[in-house]
C-alpha atoms as a PDB file:
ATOM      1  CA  UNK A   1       5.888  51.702   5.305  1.00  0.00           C
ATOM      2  CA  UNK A   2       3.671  50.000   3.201  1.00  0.00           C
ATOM      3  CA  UNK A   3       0.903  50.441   6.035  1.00  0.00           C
ATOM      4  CA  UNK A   4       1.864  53.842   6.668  1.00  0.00           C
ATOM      5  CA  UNK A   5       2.381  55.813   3.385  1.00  0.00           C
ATOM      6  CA  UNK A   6      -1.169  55.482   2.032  1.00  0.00           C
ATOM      7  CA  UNK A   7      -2.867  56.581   5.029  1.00  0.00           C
ATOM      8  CA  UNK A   8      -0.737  59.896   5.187  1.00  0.00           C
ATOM      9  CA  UNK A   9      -0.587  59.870   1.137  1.00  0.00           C
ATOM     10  CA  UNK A  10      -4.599  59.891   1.548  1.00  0.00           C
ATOM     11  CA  UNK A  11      -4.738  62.516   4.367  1.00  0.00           C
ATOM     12  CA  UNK A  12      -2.152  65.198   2.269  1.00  0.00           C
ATOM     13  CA  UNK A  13      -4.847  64.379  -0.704  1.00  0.00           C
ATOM     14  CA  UNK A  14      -7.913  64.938   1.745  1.00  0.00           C
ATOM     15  CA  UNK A  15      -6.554  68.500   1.453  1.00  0.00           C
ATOM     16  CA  UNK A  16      -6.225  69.208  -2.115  1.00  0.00           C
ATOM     17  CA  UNK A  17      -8.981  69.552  -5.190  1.00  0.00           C
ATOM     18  CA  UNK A  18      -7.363  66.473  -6.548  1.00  0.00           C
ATOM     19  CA  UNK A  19      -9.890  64.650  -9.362  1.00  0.00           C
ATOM     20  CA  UNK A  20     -10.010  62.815 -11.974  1.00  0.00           C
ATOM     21  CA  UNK A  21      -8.737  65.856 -14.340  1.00  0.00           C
ATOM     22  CA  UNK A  22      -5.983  67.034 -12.186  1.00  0.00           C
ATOM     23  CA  UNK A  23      -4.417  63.553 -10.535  1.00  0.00           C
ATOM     24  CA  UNK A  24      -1.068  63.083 -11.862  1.00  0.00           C
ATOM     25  CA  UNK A  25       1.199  63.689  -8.803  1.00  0.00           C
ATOM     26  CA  UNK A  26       1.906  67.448  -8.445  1.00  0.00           C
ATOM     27  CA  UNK A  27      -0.983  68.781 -10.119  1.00  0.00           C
ATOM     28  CA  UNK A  28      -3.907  69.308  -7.442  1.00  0.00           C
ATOM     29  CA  UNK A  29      -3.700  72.349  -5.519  1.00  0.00           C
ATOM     30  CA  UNK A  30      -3.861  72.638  -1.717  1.00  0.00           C
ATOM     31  CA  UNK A  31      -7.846  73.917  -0.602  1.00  0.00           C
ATOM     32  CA  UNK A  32      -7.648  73.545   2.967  1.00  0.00           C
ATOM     33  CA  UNK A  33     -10.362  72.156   4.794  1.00  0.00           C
ATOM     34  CA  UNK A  34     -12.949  72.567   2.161  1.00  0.00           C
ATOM     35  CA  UNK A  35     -13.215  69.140   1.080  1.00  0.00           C
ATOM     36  CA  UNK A  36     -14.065  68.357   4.728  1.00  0.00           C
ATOM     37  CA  UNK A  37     -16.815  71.298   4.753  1.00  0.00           C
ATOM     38  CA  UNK A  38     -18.457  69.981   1.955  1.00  0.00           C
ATOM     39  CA  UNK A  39     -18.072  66.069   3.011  1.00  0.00           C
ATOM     40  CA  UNK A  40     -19.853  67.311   6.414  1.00  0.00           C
ATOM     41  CA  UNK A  41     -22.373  69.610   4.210  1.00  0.00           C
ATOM     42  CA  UNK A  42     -23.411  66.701   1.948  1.00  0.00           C
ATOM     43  CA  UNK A  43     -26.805  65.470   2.812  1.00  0.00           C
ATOM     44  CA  UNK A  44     -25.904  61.891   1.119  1.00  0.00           C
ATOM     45  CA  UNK A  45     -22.982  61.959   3.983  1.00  0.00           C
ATOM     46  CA  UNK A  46     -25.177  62.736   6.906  1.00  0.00           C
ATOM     47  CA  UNK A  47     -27.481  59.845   5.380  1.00  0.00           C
ATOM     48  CA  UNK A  48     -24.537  57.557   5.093  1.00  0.00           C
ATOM     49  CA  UNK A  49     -23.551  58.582   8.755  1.00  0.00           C
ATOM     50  CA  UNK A  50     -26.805  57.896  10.538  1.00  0.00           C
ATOM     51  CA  UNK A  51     -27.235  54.616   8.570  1.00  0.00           C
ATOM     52  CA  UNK A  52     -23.905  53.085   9.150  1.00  0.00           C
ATOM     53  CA  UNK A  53     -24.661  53.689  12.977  1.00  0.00           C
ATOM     54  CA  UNK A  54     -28.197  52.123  12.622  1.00  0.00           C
ATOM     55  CA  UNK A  55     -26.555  49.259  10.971  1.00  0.00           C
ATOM     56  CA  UNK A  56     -23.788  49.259  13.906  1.00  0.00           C
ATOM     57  CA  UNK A  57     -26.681  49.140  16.611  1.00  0.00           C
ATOM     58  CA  UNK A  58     -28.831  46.672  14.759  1.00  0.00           C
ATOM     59  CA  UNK A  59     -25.679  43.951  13.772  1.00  0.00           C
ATOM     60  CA  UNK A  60     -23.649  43.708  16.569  1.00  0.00           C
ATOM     61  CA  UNK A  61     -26.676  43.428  19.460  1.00  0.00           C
ATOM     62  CA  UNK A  62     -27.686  40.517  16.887  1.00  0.00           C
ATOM     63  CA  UNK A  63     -24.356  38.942  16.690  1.00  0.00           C
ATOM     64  CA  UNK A  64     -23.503  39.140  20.635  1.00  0.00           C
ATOM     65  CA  UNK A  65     -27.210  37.591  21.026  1.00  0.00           C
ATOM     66  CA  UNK A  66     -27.161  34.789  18.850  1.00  0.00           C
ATOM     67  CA  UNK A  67     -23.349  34.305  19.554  1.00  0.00           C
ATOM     68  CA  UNK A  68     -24.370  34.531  23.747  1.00  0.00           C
ATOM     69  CA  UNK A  69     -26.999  31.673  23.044  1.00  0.00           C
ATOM     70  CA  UNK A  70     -25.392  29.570  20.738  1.00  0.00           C
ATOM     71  CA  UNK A  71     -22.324  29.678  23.287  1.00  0.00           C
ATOM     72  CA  UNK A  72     -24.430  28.810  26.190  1.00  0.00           C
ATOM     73  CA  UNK A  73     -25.940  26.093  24.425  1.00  0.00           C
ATOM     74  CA  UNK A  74     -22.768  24.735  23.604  1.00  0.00           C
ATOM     75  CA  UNK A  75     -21.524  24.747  27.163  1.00  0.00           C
ATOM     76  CA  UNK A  76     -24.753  23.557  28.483  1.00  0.00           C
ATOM     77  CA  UNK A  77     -23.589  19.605  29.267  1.00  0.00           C
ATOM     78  CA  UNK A  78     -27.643  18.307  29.028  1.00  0.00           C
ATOM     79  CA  UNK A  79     -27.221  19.751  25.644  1.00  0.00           C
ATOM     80  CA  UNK A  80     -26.438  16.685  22.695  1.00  0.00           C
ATOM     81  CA  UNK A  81     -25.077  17.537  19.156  1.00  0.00           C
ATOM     82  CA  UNK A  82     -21.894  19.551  19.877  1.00  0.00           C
ATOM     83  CA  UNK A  83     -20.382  18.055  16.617  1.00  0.00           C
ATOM     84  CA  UNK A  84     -23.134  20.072  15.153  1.00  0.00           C
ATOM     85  CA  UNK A  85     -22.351  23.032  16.932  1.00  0.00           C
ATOM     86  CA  UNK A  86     -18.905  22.288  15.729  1.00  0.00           C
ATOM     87  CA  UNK A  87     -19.794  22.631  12.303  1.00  0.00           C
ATOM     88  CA  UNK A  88     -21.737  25.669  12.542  1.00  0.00           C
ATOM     89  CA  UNK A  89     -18.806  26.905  13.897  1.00  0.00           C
ATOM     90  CA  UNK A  90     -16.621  26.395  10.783  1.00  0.00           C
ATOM     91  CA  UNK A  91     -18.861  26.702   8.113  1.00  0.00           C
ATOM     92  CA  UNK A  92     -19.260  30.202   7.966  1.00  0.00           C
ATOM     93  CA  UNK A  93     -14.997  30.818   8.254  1.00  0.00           C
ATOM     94  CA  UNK A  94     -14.741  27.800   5.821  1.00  0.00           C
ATOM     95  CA  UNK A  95     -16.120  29.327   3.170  1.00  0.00           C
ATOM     96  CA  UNK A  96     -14.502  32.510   0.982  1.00  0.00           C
ATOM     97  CA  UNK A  97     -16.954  36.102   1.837  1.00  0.00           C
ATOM     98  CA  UNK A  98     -17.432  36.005  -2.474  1.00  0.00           C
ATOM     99  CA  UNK A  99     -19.207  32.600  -2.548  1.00  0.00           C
ATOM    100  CA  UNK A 100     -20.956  33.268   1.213  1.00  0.00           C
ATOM    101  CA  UNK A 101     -22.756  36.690  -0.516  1.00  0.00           C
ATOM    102  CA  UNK A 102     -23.622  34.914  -3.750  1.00  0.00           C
ATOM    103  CA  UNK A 103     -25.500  32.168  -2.085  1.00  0.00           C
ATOM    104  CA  UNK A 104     -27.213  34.551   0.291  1.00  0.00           C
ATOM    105  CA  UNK A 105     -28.301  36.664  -2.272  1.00  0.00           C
ATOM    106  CA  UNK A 106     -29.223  33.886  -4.111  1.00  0.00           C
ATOM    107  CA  UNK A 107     -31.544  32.857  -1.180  1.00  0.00           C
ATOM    108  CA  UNK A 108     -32.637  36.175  -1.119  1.00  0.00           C
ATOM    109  CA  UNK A 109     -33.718  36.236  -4.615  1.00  0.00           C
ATOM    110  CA  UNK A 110     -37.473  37.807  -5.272  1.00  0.00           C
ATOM    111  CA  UNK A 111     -38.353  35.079  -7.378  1.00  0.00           C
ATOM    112  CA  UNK A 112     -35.786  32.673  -7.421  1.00  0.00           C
ATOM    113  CA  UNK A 113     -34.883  32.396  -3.766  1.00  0.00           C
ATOM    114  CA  UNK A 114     -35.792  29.649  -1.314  1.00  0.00           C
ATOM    115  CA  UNK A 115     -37.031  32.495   1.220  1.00  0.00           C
ATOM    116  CA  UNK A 116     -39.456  33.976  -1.098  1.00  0.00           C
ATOM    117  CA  UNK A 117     -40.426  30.698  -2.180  1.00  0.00           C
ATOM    118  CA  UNK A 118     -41.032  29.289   1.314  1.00  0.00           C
ATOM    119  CA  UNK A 119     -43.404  32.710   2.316  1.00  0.00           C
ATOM    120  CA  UNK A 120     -45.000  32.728  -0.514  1.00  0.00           C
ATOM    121  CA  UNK A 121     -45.950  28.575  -1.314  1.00  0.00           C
ATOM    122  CA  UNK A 122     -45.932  27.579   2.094  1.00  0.00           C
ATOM    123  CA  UNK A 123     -46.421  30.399   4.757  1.00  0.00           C
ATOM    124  CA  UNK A 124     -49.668  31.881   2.386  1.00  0.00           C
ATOM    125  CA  UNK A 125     -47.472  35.326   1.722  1.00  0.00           C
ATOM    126  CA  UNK A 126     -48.809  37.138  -1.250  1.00  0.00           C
ATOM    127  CA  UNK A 127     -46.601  39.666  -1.786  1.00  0.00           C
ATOM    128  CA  UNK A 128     -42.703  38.675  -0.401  1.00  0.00           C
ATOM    129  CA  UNK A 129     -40.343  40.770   0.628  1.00  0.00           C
ATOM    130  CA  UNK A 130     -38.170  42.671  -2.535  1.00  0.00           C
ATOM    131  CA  UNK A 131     -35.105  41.514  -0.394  1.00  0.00           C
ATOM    132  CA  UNK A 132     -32.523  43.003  -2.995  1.00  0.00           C
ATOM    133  CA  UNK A 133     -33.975  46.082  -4.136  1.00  0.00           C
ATOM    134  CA  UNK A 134     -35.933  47.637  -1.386  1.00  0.00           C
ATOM    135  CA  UNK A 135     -33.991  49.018   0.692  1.00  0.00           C
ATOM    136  CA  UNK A 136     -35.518  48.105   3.900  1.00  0.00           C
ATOM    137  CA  UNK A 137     -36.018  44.399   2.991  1.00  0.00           C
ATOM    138  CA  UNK A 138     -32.291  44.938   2.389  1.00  0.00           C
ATOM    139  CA  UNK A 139     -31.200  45.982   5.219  1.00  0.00           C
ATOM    140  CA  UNK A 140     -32.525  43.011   6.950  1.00  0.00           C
ATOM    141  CA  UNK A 141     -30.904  40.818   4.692  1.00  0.00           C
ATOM    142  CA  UNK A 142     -27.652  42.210   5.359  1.00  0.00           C
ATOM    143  CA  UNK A 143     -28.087  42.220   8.861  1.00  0.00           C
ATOM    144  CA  UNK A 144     -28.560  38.290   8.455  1.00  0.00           C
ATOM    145  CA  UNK A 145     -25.865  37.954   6.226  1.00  0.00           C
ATOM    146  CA  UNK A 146     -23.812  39.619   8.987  1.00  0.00           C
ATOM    147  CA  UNK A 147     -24.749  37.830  11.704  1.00  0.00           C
ATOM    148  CA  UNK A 148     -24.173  34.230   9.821  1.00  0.00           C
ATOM    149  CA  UNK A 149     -20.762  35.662   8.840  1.00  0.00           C
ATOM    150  CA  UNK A 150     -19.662  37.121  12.423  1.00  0.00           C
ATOM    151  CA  UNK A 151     -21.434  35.096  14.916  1.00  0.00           C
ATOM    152  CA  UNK A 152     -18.120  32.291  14.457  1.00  0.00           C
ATOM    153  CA  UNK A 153     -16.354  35.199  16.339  1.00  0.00           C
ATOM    154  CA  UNK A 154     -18.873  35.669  19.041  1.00  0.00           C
ATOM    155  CA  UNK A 155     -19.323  32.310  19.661  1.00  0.00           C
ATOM    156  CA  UNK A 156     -15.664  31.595  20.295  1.00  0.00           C
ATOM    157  CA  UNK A 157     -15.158  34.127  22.422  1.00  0.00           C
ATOM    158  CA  UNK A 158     -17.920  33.731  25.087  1.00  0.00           C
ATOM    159  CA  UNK A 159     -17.267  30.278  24.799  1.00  0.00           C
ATOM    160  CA  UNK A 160     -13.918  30.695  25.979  1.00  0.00           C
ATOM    161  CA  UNK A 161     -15.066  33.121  28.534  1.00  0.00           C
ATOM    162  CA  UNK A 162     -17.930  30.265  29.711  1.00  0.00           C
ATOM    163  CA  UNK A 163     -15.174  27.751  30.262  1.00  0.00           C
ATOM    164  CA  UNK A 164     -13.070  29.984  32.329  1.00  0.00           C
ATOM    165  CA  UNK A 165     -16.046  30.387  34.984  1.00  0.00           C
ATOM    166  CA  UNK A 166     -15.031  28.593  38.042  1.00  0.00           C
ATOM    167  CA  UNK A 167     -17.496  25.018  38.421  1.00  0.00           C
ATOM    168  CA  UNK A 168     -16.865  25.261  42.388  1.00  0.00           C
ATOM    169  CA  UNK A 169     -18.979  28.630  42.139  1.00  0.00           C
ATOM    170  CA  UNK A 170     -21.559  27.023  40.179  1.00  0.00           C
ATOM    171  CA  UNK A 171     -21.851  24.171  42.311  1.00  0.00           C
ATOM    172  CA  UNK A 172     -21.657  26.355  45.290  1.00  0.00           C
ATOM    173  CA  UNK A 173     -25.100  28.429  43.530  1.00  0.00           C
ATOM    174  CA  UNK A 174     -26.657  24.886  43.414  1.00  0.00           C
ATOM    175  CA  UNK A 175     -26.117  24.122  46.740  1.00  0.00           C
ATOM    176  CA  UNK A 176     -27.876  27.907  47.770  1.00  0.00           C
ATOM    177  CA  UNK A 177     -30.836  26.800  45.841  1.00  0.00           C
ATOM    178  CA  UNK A 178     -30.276  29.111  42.891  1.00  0.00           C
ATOM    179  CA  UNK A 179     -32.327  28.405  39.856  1.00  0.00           C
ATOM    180  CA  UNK A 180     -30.604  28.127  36.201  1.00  0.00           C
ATOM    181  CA  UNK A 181     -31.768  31.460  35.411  1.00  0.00           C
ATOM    182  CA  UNK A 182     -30.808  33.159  38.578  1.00  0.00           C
ATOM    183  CA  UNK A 183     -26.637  31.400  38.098  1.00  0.00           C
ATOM    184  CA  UNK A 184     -26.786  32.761  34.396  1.00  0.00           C
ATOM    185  CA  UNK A 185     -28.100  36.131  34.959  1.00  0.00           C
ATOM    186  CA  UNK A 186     -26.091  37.303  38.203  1.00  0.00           C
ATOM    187  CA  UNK A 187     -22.895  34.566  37.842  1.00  0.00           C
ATOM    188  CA  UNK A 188     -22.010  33.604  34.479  1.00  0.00           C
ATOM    189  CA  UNK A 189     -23.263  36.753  32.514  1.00  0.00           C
ATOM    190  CA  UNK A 190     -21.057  39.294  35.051  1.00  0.00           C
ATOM    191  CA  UNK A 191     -18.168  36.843  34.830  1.00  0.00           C
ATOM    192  CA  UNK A 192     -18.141  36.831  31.286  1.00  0.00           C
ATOM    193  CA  UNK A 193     -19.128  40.433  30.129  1.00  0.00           C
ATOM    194  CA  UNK A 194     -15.720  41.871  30.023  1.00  0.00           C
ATOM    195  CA  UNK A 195     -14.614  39.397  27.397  1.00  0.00           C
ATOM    196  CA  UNK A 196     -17.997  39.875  25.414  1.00  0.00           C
ATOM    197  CA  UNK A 197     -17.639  44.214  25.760  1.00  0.00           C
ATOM    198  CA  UNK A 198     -14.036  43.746  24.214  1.00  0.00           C
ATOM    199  CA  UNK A 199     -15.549  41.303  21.412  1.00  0.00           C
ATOM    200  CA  UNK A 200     -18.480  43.957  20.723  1.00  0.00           C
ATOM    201  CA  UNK A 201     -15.866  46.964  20.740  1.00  0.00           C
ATOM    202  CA  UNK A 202     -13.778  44.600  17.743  1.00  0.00           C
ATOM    203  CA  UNK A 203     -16.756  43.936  15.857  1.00  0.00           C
ATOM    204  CA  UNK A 204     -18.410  47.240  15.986  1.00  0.00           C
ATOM    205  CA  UNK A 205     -15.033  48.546  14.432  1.00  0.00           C
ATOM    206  CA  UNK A 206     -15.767  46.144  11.635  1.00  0.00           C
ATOM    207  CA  UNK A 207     -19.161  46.739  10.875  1.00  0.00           C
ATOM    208  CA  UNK A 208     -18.199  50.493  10.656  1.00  0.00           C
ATOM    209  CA  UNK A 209     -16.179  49.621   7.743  1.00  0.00           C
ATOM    210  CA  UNK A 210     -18.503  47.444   6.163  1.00  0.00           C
ATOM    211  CA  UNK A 211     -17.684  47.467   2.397  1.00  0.00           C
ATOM    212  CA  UNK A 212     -17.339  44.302   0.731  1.00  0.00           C
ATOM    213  CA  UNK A 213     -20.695  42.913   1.889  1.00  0.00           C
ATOM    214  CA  UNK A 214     -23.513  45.536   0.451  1.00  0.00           C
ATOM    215  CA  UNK A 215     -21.084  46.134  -2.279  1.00  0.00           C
ATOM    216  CA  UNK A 216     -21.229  42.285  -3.872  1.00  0.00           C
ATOM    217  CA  UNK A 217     -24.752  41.959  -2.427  1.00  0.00           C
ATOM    218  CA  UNK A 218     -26.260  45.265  -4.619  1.00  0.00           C
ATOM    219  CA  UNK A 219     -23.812  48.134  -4.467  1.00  0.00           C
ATOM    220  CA  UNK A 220     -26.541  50.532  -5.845  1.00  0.00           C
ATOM    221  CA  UNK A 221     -29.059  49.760  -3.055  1.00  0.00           C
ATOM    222  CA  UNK A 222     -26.903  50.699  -0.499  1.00  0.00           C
ATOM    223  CA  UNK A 223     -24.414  53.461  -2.148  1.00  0.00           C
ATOM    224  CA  UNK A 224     -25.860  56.082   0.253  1.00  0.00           C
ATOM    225  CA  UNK A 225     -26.157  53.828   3.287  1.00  0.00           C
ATOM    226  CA  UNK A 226     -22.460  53.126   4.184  1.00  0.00           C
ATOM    227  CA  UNK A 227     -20.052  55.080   4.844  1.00  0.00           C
ATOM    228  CA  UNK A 228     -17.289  53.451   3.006  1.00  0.00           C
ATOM    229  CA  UNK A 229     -19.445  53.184   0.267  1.00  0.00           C
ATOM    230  CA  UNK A 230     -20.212  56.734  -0.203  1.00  0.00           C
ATOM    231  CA  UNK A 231     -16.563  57.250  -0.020  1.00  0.00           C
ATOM    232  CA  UNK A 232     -16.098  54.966  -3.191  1.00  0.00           C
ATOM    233  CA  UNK A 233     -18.480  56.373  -5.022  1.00  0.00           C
ATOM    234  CA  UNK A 234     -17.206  59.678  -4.465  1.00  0.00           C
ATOM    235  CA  UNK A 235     -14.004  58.188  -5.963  1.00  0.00           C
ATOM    236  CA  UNK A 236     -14.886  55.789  -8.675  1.00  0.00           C
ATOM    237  CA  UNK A 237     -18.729  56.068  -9.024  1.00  0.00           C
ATOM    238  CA  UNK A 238     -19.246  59.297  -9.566  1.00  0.00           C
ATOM    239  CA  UNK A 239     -19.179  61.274 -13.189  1.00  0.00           C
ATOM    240  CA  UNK A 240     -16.473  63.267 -12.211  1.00  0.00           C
ATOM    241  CA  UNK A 241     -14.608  61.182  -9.532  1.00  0.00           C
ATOM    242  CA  UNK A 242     -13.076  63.842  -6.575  1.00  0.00           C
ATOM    243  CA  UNK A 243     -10.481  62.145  -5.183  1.00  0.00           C
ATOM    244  CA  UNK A 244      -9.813  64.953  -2.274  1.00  0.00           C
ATOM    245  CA  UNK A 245     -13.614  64.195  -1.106  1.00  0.00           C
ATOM    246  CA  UNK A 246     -13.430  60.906  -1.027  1.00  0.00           C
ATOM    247  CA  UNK A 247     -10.754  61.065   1.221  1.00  0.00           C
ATOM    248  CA  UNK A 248     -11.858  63.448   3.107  1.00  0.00           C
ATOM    249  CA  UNK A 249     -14.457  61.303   3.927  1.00  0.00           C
ATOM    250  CA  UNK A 250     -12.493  58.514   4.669  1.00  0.00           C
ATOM    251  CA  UNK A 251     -10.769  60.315   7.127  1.00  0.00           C
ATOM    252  CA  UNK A 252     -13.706  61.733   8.777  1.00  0.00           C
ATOM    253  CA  UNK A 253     -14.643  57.900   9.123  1.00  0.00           C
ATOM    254  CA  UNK A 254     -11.303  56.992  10.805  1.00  0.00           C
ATOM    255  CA  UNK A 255     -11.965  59.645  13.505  1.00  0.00           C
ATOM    256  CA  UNK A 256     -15.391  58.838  13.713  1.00  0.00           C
ATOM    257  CA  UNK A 257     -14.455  54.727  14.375  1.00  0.00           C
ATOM    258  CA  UNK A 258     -11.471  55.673  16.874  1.00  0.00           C
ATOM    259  CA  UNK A 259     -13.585  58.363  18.526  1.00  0.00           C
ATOM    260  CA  UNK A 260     -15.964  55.643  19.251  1.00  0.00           C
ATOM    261  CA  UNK A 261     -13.837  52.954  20.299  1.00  0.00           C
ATOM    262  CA  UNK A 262     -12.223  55.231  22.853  1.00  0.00           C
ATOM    263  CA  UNK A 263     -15.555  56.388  24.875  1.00  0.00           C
ATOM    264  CA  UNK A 264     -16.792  52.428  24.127  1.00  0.00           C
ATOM    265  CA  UNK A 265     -13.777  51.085  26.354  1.00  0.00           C
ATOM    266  CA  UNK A 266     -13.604  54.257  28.726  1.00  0.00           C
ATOM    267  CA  UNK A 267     -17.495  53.602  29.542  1.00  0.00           C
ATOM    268  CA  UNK A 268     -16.499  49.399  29.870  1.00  0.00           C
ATOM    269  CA  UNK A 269     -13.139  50.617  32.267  1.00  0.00           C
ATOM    270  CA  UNK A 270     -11.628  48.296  30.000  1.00  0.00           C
ATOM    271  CA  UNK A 271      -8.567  50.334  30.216  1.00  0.00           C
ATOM    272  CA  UNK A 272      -8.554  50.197  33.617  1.00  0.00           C
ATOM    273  CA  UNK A 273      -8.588  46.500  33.339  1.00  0.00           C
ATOM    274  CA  UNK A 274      -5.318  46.443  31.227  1.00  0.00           C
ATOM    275  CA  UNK A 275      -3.148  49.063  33.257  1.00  0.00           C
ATOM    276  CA  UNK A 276      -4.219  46.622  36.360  1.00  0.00           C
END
C-alpha cells in the first residue's frame, strides 16, 4: 500500500488543476486531460524529453564500454593487479551518492578543481572547460560522474557472464588457430551479450530517472534537461507550483520508461529467453 497509493494518488492529481492555491484535499477540480496537453505542448518538456534520451544514449554505451573492458581485463589471467581491480570495484558503492557528487564537482571546479588545474598548468589549456555552468561542459561531467558511479554494476555483471563461458571452447578456439581478437569478438562477446542487453535495459531505466545527480551537482544548469527535473520544478521550483502538471509529467515519464523497456527486450527476444 505504501508503494501503491502514491502512484494512483499522483495519477487522480495528474487530472485535476491542483496548485499551490487550491491543494488541501478536496479542493482541485477535475480538468481532464489538459494538464497532459499542456505537459506535451511545453517546449521546456520536449527539451527535457530529447535531452534525457541524449543523456540515455550517451551514459549507458559509456558504462557497458568501460564496464565490457574493465571486465575483460579482470578475467584476462596475463593480467596482474586484480586486488586493484577489486578496489575499483568497491569504491564507487562504498561511498554515499552525497559525498561521491561533492568531490566530483569539486574536481570539476573552474578554478579550484584538479581538472582545470591539470589543462590549464600542465596540458598548456588557456581557457578550461566551465564544467559547472556551461551546459555542455556539464553534460560531460555528468556523463563521467555516471559512468564512475554505474560502471560497479556493469562490471559485475559481464564478469559473471565471462566466468560462465565454457574454457573447453576456448581452448578448443586455440587449438583452430583463432587469434585473441577473433575468440572475443565471435565467442565470448555472443556468449555474453544476453546478460549485458538485460544489464543495459536496468540501467537505461535508471538513467531515465536521473534526479539526484544533476540536482546536487547544479540543479539550475540542468532544470530543463531532465525529465524528472522539469517535473520538480513544475512542483516546487516554480512561482506558482502546479501540482496537476507536474504529475502529469511524471506520468508521461512512467509510460515513456515502460514503453521503452518493452520494445528494448522484445528487439533482445529476451522474453523469449524467459518463457523458454
Amino acid at each position: 500500500i505504501f508503494n501503491i497509493y502514491p502512484i494512483v494518488y499522483s495519477i487522480f492529481i495528474s487530472f485535476t488543476d491542483a496548485s499551490l492555491k487550491n491543494f488541501p484535499i478536496g479542493s482541485p477540480s477535475i480538468v481532464g486531460l489538459e494538464n497532459y496537453k499542456w505537459v506535451l505542448s511545453d517546449p521546456a518538456f520536449k527539451k527535457a524529453f530529447i535531452w534525457t534520451w541524449v543523456f540515455v544514449l550517451t551514459s549507458v554505451s559509456l558504462k557497458v564500454f568501460v564496464g565490457l573492458i574493465l571486465s575483460i581485463l579482470y578475467t584476462n589471467k596475463y593480467v596482474l593487479g586484480k586486488t586493484v581491480f577489486r578496489a575499483l570495484l568497491i569504491i564507487p558503492w562504498a561511498l554515499p551518492l552525497l559525498f561521491s557528487v561533492t568531490i566530483w564537482k569539486f574536481m570539476f571546479d573552474p578554478v579550484f578543481g584538479p581538472v582545470n588545474i591539470i589543462l590549464s598548468n600542465y596540458l598548456g589549456v588557456v581557457h578550461p572547460p566551465r564544467w559547472t555552468d556551461q551546459f555542455t561542459w556539464g553534460f560531460i561531467a555528468l556523463n563521467v560522474i555516471e559512468v564512475w558511479l554505474a560502471y560497479p554494476f556493469m562490471m559485475t555483471v559481464i564478469t559473471s557472464a565471462l566466468q560462465s563461458v565454457s574454457s573447453d571452447l576456448i581452448e578448443a578456439s586455440i587449438v583452430d588457430g583463432a587469434t585473441y581478437w577473433q575468440r572475443l569478438r565471435y565467442i565470448v562477446i555472443p556468449l555474453v551479450s544476453r546478460p549485458i542487453m538485460f544489464a543495459t535495459i536496468l540501467t537505461s531505466a535508471a538513467s531515465f530517472q536521473y534526479f539526484l545527480v544533476p540536482f546536487l551537482y547544479n540543479a539550475g544548469l540542468f532544470e530543463d534537461r531532465f525529465l524528472l527535473l522539469y517535473g520538480y520544478r513544475k512542483a516546487f521550483g516554480a512561482s506558482m507550483p502546479h501540482y496537476g502538471r507536474a504529475s502529469a509529467a511524471m506520468v508521461i515519464t512512467t509510460l515513456i520508461i515502460a514503453l521503452y523497456m518493452y520494445i528494448v527486450m522484445r528487439a533482445s527476444k529476451l522474453q523469449r529467453g524467459v518463457s523458454e
